[in-house]
N, C-alpha and C. Protein backbone atom coordinates (compact mmCIF):
# COMPACT_ATOMS: atom_id res chain seq x y z
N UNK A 1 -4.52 22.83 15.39
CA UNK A 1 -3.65 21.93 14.66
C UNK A 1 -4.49 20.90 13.91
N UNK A 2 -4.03 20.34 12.67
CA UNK A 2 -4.72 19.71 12.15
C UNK A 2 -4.59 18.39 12.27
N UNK A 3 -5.61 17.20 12.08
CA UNK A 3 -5.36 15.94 12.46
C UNK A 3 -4.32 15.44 11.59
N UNK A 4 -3.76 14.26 11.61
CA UNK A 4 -2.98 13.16 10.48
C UNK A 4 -4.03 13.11 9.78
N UNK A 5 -5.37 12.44 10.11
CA UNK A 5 -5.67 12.08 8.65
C UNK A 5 -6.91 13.29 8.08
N UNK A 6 -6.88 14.61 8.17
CA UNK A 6 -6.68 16.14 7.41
C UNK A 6 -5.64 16.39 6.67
N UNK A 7 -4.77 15.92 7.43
CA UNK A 7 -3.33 16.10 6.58
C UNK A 7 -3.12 15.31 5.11
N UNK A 8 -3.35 14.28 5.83
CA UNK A 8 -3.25 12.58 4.59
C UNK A 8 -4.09 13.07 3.46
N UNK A 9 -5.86 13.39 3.81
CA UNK A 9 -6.57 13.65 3.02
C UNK A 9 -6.11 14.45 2.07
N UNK A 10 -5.26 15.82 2.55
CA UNK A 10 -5.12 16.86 1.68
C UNK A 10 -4.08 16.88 0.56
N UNK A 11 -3.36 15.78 1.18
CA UNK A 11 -1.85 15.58 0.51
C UNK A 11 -3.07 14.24 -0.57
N UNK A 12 -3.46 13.53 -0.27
CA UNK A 12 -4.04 12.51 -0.97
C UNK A 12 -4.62 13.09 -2.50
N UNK A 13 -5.53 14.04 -1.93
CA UNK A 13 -6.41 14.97 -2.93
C UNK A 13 -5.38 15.91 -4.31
N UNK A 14 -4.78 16.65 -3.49
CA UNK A 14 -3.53 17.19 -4.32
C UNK A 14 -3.17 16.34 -5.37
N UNK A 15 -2.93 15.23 -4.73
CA UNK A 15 -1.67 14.35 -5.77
C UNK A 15 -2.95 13.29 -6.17
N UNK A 16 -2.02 13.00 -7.88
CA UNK A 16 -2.90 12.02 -8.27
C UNK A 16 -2.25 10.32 -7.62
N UNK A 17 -1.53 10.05 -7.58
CA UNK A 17 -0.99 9.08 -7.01
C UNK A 17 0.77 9.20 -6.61
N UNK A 18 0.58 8.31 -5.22
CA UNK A 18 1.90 9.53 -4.51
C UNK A 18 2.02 8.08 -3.66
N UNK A 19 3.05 7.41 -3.03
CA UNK A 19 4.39 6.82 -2.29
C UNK A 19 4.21 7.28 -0.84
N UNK A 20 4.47 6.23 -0.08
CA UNK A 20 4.10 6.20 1.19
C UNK A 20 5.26 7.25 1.72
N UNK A 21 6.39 7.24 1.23
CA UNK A 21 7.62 7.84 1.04
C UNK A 21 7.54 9.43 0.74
N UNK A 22 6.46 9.36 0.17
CA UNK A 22 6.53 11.15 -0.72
C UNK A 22 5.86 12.07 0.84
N UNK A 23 4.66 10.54 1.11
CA UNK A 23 3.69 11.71 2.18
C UNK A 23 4.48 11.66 3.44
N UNK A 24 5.42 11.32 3.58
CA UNK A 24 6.32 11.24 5.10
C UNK A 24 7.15 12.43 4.78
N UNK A 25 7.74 12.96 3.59
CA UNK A 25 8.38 14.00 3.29
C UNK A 25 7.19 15.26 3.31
N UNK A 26 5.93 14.99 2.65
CA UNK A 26 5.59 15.99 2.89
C UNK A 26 4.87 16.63 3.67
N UNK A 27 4.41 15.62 4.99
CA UNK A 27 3.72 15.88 5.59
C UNK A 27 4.20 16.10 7.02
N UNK A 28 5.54 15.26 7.49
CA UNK A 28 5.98 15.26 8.44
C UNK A 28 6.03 14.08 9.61
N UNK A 29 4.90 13.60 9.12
CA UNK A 29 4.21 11.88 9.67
C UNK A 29 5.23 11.01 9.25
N UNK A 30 5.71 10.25 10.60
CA UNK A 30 6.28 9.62 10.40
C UNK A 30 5.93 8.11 10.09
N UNK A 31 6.82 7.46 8.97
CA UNK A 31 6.20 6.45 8.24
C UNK A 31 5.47 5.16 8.88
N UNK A 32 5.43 4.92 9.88
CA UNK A 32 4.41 3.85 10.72
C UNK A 32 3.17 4.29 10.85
N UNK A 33 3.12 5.76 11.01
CA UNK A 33 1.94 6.24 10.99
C UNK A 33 1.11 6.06 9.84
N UNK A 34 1.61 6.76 8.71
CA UNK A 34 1.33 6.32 7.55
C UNK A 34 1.01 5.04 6.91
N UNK A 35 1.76 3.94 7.56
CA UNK A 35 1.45 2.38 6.98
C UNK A 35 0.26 2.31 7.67
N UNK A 36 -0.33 2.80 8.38
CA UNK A 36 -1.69 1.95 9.63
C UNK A 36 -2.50 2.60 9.09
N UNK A 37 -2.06 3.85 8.32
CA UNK A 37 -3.60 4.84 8.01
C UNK A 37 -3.62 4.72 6.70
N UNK A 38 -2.68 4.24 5.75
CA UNK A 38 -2.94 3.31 4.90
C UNK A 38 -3.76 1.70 5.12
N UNK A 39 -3.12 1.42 5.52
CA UNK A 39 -3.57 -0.36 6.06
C UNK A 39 -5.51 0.03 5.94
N UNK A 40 -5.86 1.36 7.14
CA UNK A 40 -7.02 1.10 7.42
C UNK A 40 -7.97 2.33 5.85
N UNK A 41 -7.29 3.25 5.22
CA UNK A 41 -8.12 3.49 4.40
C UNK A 41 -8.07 2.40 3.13
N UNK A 42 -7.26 1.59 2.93
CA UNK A 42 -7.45 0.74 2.23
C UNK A 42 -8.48 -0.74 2.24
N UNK A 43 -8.52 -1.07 3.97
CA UNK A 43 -9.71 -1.72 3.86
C UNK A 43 -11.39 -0.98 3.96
N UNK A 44 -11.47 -0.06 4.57
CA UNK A 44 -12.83 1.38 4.35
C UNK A 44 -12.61 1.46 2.42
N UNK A 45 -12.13 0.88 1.80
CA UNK A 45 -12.01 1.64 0.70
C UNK A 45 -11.86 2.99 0.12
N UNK A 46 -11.47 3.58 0.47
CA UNK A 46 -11.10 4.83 0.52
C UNK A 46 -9.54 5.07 -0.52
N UNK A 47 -8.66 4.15 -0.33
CA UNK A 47 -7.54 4.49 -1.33
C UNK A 47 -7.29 3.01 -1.88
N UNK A 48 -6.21 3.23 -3.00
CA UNK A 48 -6.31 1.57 -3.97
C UNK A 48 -4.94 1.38 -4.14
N UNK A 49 -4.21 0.85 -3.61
CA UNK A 49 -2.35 0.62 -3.68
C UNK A 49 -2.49 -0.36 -4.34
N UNK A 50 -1.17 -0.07 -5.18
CA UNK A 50 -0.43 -0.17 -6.47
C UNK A 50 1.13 -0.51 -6.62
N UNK A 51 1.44 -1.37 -6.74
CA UNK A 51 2.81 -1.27 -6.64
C UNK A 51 3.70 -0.36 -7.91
N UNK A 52 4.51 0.14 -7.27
CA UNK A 52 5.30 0.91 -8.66
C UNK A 52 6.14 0.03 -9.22
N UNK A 53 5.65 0.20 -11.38
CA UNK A 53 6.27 -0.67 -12.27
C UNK A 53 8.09 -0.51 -12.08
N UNK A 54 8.89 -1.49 -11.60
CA UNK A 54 10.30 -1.28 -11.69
C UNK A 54 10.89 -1.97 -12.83
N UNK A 55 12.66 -1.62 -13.71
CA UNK A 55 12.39 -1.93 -14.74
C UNK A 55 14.13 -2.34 -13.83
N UNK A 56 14.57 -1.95 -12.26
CA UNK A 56 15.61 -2.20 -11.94
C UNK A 56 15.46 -2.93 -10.64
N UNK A 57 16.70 -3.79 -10.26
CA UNK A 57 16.73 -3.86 -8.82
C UNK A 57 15.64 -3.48 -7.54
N UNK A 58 15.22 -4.21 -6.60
CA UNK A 58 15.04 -3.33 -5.61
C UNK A 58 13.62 -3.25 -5.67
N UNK A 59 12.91 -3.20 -4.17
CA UNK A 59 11.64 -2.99 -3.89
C UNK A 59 10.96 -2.30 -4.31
N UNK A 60 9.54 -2.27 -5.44
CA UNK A 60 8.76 -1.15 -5.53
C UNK A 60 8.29 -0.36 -4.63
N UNK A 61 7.96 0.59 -5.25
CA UNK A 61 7.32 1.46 -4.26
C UNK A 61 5.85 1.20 -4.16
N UNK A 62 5.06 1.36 -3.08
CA UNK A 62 3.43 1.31 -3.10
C UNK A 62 3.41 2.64 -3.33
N UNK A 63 2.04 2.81 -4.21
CA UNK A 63 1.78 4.14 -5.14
C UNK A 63 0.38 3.93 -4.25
N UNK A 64 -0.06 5.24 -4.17
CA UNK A 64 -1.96 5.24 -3.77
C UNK A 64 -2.15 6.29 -4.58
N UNK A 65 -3.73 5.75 -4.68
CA UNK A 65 -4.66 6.48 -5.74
C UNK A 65 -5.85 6.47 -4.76
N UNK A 66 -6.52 7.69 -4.58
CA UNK A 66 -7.92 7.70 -4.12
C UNK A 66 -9.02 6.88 -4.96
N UNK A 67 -9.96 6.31 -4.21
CA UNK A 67 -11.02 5.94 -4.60
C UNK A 67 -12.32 7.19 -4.78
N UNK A 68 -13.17 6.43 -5.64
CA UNK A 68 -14.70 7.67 -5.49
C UNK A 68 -14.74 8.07 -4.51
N UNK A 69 -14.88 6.64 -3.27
CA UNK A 69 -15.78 7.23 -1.91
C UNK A 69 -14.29 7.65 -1.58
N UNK A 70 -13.17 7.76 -1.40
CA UNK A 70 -12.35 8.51 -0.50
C UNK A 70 -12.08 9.58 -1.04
N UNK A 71 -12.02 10.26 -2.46
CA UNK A 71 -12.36 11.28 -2.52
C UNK A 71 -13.97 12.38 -2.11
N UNK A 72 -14.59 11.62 -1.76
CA UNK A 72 -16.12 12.36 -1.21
C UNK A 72 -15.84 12.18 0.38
N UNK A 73 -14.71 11.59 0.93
CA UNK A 73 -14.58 11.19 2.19
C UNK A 73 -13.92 12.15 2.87
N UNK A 74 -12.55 12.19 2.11
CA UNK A 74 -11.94 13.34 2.47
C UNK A 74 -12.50 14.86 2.32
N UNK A 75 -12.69 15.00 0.93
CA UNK A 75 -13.72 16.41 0.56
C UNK A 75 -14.74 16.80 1.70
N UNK A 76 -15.20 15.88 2.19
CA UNK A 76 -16.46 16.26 3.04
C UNK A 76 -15.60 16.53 4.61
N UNK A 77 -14.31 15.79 4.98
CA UNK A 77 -13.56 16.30 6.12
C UNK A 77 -13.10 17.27 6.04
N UNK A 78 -12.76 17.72 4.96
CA UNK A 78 -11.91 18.42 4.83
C UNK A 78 -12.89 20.07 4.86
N UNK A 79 -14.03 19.71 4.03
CA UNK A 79 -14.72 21.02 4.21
C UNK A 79 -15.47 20.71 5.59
N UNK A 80 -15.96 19.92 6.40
CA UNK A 80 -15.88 19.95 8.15
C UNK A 80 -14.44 20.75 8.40
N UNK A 81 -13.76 20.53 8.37
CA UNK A 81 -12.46 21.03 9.30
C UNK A 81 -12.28 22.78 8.40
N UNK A 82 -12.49 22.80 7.79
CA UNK A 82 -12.75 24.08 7.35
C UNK A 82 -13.86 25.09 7.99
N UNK A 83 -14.44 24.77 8.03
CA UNK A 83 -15.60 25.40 8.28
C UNK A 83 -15.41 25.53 10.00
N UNK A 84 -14.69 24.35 10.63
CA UNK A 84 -14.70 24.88 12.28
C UNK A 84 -13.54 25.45 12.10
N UNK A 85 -12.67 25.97 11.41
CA UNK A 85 -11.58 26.62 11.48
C UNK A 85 -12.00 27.80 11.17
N UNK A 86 -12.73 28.18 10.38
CA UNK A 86 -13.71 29.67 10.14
C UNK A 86 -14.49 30.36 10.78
N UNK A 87 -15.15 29.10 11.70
CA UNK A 87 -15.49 29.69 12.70
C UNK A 87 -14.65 30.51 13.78
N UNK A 88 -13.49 29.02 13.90
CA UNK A 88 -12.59 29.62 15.01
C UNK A 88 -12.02 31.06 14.73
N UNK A 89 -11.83 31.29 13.66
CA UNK A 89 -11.21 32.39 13.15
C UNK A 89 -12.20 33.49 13.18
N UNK A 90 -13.38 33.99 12.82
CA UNK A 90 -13.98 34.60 13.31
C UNK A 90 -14.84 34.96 14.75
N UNK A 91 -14.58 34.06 15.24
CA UNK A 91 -14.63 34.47 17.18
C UNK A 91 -13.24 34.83 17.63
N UNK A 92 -12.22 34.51 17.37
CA UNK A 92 -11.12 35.71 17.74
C UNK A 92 -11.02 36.46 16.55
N UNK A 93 -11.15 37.04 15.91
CA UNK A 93 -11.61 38.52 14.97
C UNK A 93 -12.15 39.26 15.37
N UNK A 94 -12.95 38.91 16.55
CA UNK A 94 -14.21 39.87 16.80
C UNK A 94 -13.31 40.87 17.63
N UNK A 95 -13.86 42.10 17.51
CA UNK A 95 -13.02 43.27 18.05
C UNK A 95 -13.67 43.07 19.53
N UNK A 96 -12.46 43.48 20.49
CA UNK A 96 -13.02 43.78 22.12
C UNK A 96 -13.57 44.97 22.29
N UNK A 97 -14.74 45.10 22.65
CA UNK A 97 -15.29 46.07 23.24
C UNK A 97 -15.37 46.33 24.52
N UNK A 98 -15.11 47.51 25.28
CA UNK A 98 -14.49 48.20 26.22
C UNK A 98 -15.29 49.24 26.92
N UNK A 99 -15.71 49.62 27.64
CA UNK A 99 -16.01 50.40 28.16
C UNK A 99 -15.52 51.95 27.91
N UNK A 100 -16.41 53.28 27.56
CA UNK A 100 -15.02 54.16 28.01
C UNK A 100 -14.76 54.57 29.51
N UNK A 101 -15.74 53.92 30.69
CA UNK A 101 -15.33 54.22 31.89
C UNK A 101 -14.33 53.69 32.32
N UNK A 102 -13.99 52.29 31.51
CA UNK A 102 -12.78 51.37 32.21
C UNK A 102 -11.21 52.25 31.45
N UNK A 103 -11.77 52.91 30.29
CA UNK A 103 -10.70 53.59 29.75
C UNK A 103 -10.37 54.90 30.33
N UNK A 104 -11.37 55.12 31.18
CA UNK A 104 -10.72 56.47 32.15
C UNK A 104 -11.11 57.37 31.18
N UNK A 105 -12.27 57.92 30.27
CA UNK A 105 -13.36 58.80 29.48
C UNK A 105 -14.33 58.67 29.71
């Protein structure tokens, strides 16, 4: 299973700038989670919130945009978590080998 912030990263990367709101829909994380892992990639510098321009009523939305280093931040987790997932995936791939005495030949 993948972590929250694999998840965050990937949804982050995808989108050019996206609503604390969008990644709770698309990720499944529920939104407290999301405010703290905002809160903390925003002081690491890693993402840059924005409030969304309103022209009506009613609270903007915070918009995030990756930074340089949180795009090289995530990229580099993201190909870590790749790579032990490739692994994992090729150690159960490997075919069982068997005996033919245990197979009764």
């Amino acid at each position: 299973m993948e972590s929250p912030v694999c998840t965050l990263g990937r949804e982050l990367l995808s989108n050019g700038r996206i609503s604390q709101t969008d990644l709770c829909l698309s990720t499944g994380l529920p939104s407290w989670k999301i405010s703290r892992l905002f809160k903390r990639f925003e002081l690491l510098g890693f993402i840059k919130v924005e409030l969304e321009p309103r022209f009506i009523r009613g609270r903007p939305r915070k918009l995030c945009k990756l930074t340089a280093s949180g795009i090289r931040y995530f990229t580099g987790l993201l190909r870590e978590a790749g790579n032990e997932v490739s692994v994992e995936s090729l150690v159960s791939r490997q075919p069982v080998t068997t005996r033919e005495s245990e197979l009764g030949g």
